[in-house]
PDB file of N, CA and C in Angstrom:
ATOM      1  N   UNK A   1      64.524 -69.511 -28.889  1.00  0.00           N
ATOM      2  CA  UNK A   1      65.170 -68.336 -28.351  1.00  0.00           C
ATOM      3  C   UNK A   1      65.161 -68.428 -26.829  1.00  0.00           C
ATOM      4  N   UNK A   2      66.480 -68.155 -26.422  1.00  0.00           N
ATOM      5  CA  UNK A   2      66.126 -68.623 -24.776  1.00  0.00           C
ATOM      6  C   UNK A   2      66.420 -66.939 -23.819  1.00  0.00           C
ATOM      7  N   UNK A   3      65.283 -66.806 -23.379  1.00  0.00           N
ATOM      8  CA  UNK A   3      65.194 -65.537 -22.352  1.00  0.00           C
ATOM      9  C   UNK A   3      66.228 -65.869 -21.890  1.00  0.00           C
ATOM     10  N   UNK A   4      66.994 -64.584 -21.129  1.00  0.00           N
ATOM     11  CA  UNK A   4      68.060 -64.229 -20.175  1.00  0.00           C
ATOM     12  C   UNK A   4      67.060 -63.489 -19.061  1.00  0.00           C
ATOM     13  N   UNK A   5      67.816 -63.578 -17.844  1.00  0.00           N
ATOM     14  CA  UNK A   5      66.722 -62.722 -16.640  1.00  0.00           C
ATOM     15  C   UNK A   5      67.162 -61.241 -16.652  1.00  0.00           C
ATOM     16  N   UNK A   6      66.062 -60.328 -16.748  1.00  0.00           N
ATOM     17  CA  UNK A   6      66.245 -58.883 -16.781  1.00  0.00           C
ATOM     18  C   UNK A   6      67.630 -58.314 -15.990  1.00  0.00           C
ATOM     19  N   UNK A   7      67.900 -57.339 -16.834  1.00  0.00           N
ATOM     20  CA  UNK A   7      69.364 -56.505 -15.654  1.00  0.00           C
ATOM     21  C   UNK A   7      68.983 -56.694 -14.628  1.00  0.00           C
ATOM     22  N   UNK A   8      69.925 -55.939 -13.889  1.00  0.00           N
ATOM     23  CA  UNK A   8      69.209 -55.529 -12.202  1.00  0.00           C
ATOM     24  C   UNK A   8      68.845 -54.218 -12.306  1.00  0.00           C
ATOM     25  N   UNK A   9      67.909 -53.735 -11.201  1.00  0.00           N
ATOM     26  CA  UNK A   9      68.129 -52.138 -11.565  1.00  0.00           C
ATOM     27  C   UNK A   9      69.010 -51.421 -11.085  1.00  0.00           C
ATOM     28  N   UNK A  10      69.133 -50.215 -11.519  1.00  0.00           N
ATOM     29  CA  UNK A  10      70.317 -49.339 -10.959  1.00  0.00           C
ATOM     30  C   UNK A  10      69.973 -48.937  -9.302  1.00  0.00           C
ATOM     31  N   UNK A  11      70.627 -48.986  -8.737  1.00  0.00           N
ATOM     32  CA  UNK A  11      70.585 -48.020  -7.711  1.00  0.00           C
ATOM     33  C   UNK A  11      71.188 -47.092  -7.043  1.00  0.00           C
ATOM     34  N   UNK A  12      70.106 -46.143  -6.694  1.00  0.00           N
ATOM     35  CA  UNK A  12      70.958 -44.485  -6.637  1.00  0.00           C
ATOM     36  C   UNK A  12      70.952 -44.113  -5.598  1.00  0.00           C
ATOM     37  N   UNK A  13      71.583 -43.199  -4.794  1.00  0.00           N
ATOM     38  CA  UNK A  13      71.864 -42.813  -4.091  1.00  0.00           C
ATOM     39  C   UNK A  13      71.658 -41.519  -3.903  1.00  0.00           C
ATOM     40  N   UNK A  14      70.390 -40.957  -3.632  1.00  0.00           N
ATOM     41  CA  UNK A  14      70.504 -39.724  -3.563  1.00  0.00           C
ATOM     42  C   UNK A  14      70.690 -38.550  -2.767  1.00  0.00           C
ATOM     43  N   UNK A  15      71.452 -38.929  -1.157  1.00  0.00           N
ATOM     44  CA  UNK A  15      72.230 -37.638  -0.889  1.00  0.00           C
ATOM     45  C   UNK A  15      72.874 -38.625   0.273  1.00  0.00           C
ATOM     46  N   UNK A  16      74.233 -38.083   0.082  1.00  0.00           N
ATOM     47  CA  UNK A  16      74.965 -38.911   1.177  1.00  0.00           C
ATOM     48  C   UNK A  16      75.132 -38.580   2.663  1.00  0.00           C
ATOM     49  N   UNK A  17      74.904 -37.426   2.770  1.00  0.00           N
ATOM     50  CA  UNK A  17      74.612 -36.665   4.155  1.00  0.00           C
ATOM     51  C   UNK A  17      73.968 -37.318   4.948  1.00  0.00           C
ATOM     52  N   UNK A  18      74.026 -36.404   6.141  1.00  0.00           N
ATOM     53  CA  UNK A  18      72.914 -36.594   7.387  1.00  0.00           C
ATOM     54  C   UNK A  18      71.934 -35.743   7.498  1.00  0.00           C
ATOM     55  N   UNK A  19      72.068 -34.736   6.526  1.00  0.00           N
ATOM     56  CA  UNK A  19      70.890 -34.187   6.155  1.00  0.00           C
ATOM     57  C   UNK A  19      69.285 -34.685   5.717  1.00  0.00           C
ATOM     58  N   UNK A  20      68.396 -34.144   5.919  1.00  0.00           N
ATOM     59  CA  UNK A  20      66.826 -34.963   5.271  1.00  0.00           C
ATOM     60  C   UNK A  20      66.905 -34.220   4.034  1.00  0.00           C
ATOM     61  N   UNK A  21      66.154 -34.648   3.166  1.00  0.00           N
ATOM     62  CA  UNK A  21      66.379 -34.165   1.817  1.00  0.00           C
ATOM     63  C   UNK A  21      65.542 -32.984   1.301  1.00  0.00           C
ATOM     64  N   UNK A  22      64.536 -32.843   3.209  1.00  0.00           N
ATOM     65  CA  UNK A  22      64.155 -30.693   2.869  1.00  0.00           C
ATOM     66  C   UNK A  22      64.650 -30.329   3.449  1.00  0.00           C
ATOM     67  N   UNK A  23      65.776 -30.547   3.860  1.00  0.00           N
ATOM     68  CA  UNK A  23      66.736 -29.782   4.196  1.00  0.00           C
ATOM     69  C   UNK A  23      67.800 -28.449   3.425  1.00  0.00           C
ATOM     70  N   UNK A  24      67.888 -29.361   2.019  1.00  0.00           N
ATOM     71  CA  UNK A  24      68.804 -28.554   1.775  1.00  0.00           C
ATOM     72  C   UNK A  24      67.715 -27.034   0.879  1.00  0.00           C
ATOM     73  N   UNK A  25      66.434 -27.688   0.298  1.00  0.00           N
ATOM     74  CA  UNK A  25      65.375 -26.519   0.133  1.00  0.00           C
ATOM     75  C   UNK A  25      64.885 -25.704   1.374  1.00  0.00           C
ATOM     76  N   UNK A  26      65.436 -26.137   2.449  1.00  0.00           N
ATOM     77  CA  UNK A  26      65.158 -24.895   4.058  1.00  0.00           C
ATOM     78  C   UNK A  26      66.286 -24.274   3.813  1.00  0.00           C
ATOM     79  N   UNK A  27      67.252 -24.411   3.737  1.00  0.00           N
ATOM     80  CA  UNK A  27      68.911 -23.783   3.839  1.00  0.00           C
ATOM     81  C   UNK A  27      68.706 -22.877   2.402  1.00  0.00           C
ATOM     82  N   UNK A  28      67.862 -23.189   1.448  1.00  0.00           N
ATOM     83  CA  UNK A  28      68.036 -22.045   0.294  1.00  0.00           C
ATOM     84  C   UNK A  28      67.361 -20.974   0.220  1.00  0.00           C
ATOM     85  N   UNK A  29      66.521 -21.251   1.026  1.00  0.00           N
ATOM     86  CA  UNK A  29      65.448 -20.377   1.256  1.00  0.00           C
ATOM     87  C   UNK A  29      65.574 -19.433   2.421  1.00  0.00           C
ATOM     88  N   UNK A  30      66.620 -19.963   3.335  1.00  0.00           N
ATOM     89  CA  UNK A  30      67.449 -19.326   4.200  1.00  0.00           C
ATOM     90  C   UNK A  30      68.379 -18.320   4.174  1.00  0.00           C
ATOM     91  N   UNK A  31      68.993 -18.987   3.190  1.00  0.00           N
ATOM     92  CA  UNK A  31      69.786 -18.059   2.380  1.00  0.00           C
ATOM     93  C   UNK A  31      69.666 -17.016   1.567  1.00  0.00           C
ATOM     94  N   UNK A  32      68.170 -17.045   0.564  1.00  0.00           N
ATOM     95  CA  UNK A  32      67.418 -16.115   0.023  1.00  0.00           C
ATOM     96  C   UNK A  32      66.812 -15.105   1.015  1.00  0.00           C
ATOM     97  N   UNK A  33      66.217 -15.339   2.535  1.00  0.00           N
ATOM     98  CA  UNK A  33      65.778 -14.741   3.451  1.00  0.00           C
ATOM     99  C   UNK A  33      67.435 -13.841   3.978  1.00  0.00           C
ATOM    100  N   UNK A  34      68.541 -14.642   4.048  1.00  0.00           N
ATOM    101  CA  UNK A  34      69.487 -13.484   4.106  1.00  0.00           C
ATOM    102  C   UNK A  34      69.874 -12.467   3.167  1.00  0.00           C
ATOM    103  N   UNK A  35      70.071 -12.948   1.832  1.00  0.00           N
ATOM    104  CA  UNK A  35      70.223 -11.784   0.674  1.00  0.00           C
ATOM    105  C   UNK A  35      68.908 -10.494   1.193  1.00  0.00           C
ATOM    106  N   UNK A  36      67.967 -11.354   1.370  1.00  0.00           N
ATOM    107  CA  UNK A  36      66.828  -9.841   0.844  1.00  0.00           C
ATOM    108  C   UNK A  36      67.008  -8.804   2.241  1.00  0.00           C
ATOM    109  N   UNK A  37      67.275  -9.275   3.412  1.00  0.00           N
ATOM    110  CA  UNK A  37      67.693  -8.493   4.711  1.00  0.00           C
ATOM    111  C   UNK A  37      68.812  -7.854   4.768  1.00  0.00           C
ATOM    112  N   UNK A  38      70.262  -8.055   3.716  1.00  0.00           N
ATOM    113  CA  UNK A  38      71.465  -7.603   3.612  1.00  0.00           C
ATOM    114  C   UNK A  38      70.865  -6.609   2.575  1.00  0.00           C
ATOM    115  N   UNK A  39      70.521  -6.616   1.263  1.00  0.00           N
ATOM    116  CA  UNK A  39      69.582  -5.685   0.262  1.00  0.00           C
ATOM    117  C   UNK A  39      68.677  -4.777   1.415  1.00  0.00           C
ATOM    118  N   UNK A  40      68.502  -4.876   1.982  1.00  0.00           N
ATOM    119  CA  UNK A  40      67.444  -4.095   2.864  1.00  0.00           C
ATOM    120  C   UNK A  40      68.497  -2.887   4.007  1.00  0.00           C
ATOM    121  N   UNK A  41      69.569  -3.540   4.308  1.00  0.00           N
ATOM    122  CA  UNK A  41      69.943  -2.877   5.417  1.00  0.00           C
ATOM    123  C   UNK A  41      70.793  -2.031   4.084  1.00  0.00           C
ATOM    124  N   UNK A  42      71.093  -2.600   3.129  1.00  0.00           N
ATOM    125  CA  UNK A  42      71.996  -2.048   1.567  1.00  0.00           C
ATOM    126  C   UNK A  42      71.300  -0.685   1.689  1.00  0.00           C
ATOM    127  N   UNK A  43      70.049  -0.703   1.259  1.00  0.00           N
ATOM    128  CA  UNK A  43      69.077   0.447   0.829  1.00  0.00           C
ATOM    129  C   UNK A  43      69.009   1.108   1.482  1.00  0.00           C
ATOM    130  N   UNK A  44      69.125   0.985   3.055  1.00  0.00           N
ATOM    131  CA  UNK A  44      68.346   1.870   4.050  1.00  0.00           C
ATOM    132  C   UNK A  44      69.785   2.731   4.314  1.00  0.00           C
ATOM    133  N   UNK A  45      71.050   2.536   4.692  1.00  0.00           N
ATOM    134  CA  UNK A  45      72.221   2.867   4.674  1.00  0.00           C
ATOM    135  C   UNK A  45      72.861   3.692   3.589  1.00  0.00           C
ATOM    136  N   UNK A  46      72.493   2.903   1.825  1.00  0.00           N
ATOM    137  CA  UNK A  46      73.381   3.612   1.034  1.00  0.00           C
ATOM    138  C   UNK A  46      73.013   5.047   0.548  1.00  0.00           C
ATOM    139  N   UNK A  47      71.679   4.992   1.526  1.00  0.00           N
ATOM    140  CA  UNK A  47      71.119   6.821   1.053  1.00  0.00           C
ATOM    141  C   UNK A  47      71.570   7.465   2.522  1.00  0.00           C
ATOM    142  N   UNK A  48      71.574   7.060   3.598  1.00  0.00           N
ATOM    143  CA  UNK A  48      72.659   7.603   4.593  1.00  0.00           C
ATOM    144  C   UNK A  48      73.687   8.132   4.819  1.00  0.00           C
ATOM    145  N   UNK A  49      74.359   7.370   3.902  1.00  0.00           N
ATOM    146  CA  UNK A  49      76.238   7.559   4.266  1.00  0.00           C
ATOM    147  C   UNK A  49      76.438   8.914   3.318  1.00  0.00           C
ATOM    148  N   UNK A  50      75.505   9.398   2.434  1.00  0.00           N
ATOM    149  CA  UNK A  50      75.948  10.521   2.017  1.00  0.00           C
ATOM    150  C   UNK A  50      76.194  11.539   2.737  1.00  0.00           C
ATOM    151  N   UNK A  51      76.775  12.790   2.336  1.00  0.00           N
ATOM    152  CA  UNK A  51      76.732  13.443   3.564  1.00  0.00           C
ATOM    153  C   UNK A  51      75.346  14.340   3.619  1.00  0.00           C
ATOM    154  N   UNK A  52      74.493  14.427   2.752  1.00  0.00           N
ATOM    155  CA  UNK A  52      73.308  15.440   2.386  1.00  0.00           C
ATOM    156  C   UNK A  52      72.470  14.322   1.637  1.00  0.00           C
ATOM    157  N   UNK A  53      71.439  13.485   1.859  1.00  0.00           N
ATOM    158  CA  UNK A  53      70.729  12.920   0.878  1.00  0.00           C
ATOM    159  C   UNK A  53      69.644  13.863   0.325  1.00  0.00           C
ATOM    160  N   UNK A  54      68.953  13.476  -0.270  1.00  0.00           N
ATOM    161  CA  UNK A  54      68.261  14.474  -1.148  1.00  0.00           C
ATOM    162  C   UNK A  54      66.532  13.819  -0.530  1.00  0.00           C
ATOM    163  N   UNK A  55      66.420  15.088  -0.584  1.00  0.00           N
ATOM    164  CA  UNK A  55      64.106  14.828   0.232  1.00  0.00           C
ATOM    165  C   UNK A  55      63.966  13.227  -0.846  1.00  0.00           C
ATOM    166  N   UNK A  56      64.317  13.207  -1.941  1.00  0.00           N
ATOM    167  CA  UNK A  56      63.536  11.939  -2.665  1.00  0.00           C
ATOM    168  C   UNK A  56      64.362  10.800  -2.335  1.00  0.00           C
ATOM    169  N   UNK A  57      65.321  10.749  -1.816  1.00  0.00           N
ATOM    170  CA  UNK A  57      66.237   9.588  -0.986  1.00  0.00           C
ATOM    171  C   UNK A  57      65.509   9.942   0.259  1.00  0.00           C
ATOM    172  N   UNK A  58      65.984  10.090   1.264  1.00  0.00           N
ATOM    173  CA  UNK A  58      65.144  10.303   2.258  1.00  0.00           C
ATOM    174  C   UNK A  58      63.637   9.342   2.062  1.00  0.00           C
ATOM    175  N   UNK A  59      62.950  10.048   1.389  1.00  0.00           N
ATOM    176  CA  UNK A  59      61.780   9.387   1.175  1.00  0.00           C
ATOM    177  C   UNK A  59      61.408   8.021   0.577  1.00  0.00           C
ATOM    178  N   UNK A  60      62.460   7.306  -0.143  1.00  0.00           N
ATOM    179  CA  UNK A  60      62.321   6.016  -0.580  1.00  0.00           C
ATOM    180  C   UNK A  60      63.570   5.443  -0.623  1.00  0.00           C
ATOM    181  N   UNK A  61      64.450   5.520   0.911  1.00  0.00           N
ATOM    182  CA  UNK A  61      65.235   4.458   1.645  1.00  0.00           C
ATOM    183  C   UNK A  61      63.953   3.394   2.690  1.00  0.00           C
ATOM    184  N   UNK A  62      63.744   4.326   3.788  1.00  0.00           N
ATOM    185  CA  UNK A  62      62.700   3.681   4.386  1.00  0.00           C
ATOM    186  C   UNK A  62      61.886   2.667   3.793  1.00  0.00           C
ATOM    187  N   UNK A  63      61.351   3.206   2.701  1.00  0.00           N
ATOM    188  CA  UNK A  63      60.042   2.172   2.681  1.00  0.00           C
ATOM    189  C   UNK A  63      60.557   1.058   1.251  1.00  0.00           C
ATOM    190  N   UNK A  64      61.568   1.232   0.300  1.00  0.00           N
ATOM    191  CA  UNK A  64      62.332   0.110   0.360  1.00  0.00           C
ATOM    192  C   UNK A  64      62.726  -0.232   0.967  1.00  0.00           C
ATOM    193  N   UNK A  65      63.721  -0.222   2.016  1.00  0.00           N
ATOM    194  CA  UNK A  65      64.162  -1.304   3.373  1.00  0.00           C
ATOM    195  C   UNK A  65      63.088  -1.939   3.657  1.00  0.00           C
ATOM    196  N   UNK A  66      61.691  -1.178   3.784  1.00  0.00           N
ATOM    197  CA  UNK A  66      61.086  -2.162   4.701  1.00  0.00           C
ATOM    198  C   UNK A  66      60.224  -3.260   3.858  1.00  0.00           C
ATOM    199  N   UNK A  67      60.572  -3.111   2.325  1.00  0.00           N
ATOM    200  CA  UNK A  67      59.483  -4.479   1.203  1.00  0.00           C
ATOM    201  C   UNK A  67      60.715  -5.336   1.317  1.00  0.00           C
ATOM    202  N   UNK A  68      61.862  -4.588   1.478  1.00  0.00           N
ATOM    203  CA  UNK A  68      62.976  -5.733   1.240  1.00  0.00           C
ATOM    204  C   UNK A  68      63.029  -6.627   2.459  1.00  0.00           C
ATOM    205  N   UNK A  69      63.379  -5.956   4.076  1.00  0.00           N
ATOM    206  CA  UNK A  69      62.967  -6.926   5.040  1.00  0.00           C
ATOM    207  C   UNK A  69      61.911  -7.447   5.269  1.00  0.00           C
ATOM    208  N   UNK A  70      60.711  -7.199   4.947  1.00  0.00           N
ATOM    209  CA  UNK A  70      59.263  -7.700   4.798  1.00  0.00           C
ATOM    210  C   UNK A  70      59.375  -9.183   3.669  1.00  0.00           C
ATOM    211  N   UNK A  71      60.090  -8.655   2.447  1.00  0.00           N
ATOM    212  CA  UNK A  71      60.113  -9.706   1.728  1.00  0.00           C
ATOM    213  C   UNK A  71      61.233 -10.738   1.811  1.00  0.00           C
ATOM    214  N   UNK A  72      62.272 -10.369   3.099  1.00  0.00           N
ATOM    215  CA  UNK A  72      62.850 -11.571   4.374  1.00  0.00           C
ATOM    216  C   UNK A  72      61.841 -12.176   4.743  1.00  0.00           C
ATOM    217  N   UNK A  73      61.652 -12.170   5.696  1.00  0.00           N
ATOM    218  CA  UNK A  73      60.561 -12.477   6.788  1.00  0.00           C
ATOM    219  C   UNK A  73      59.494 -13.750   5.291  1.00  0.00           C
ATOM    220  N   UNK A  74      58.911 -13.168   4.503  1.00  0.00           N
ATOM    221  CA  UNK A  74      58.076 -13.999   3.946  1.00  0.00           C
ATOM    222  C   UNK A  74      58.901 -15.287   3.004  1.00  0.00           C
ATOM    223  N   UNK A  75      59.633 -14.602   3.085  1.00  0.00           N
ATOM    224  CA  UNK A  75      60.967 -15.986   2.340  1.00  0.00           C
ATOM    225  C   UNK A  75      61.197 -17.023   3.633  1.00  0.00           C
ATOM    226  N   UNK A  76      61.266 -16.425   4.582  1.00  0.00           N
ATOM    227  CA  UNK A  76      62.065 -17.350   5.706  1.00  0.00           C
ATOM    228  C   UNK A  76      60.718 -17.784   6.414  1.00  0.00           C
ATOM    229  N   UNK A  77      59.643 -17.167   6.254  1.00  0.00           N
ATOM    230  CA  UNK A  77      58.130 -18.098   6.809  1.00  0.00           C
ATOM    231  C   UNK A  77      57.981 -19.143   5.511  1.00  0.00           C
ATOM    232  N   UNK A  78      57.866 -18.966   4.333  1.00  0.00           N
ATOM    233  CA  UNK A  78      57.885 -19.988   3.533  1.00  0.00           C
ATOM    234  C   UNK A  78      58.790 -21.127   3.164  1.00  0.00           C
ATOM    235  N   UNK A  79      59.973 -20.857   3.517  1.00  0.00           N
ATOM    236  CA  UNK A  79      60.872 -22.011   4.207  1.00  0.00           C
ATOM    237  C   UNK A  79      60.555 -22.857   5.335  1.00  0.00           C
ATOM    238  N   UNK A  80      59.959 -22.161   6.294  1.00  0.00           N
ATOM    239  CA  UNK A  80      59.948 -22.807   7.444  1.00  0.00           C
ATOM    240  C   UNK A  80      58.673 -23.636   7.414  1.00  0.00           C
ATOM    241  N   UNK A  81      57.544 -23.301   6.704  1.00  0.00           N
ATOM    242  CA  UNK A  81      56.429 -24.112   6.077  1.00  0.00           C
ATOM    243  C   UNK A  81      56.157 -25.214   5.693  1.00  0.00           C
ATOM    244  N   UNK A  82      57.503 -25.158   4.745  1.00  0.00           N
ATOM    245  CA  UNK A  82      58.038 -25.833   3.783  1.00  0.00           C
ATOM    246  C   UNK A  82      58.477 -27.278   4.554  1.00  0.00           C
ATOM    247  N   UNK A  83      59.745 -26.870   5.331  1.00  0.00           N
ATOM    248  CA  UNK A  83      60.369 -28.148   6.065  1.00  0.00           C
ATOM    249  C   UNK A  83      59.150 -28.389   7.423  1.00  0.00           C
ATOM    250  N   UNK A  84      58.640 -27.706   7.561  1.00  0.00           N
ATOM    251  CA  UNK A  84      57.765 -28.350   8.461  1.00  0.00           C
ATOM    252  C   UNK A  84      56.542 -29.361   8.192  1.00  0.00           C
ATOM    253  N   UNK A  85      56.232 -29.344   6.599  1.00  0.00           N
ATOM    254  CA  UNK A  85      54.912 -29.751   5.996  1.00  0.00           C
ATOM    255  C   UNK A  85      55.701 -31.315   5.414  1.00  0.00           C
ATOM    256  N   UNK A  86      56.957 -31.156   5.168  1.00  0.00           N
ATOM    257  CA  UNK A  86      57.331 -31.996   4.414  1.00  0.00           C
ATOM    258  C   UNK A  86      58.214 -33.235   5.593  1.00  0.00           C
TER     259      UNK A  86
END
């Protein structure tokens, strides 16, 4: 029985950019840090624009806005962690 020499291996290519490859996990996490700050300014506003909000709006616009921009801020420090560690 006469051996043949192994395939070759495949080779892949995995991102064609000029990007580094934590890059594109900084940019999502970036992006998640914008949703939760747009949700935040959402909350704090959509009990505003009424013309009369009610004492229990009033009272829990504020302090949702501020878990939602708070929970910006900790999205966009854990991104920045992230591409910095890696």
């Amino acid at each position: 029985m006469k051996h043949s020499a192994p395939p070759p291996l495949p080779t892949w290519r995995v991102c064609d950019s000029w990007l580094p490859l934590t890059t594109p996990d900084f940019l999502s996490w970036l992006r998640l840090s914008i949703y939760m700050c747009v949700v935040a300014v959402a909350i704090i506003l959509s009990f505003q624009l009424k013309t009369e909000p009610s004492v229990a709006e009033r009272r829990m616009a504020l302090p949702l806005g501020v878990i939602f921009w708070s929970l910006s801020l900790v999205c966009l420090g854990a991104g920045l962690s992230n591409y910095l560690a890696t």
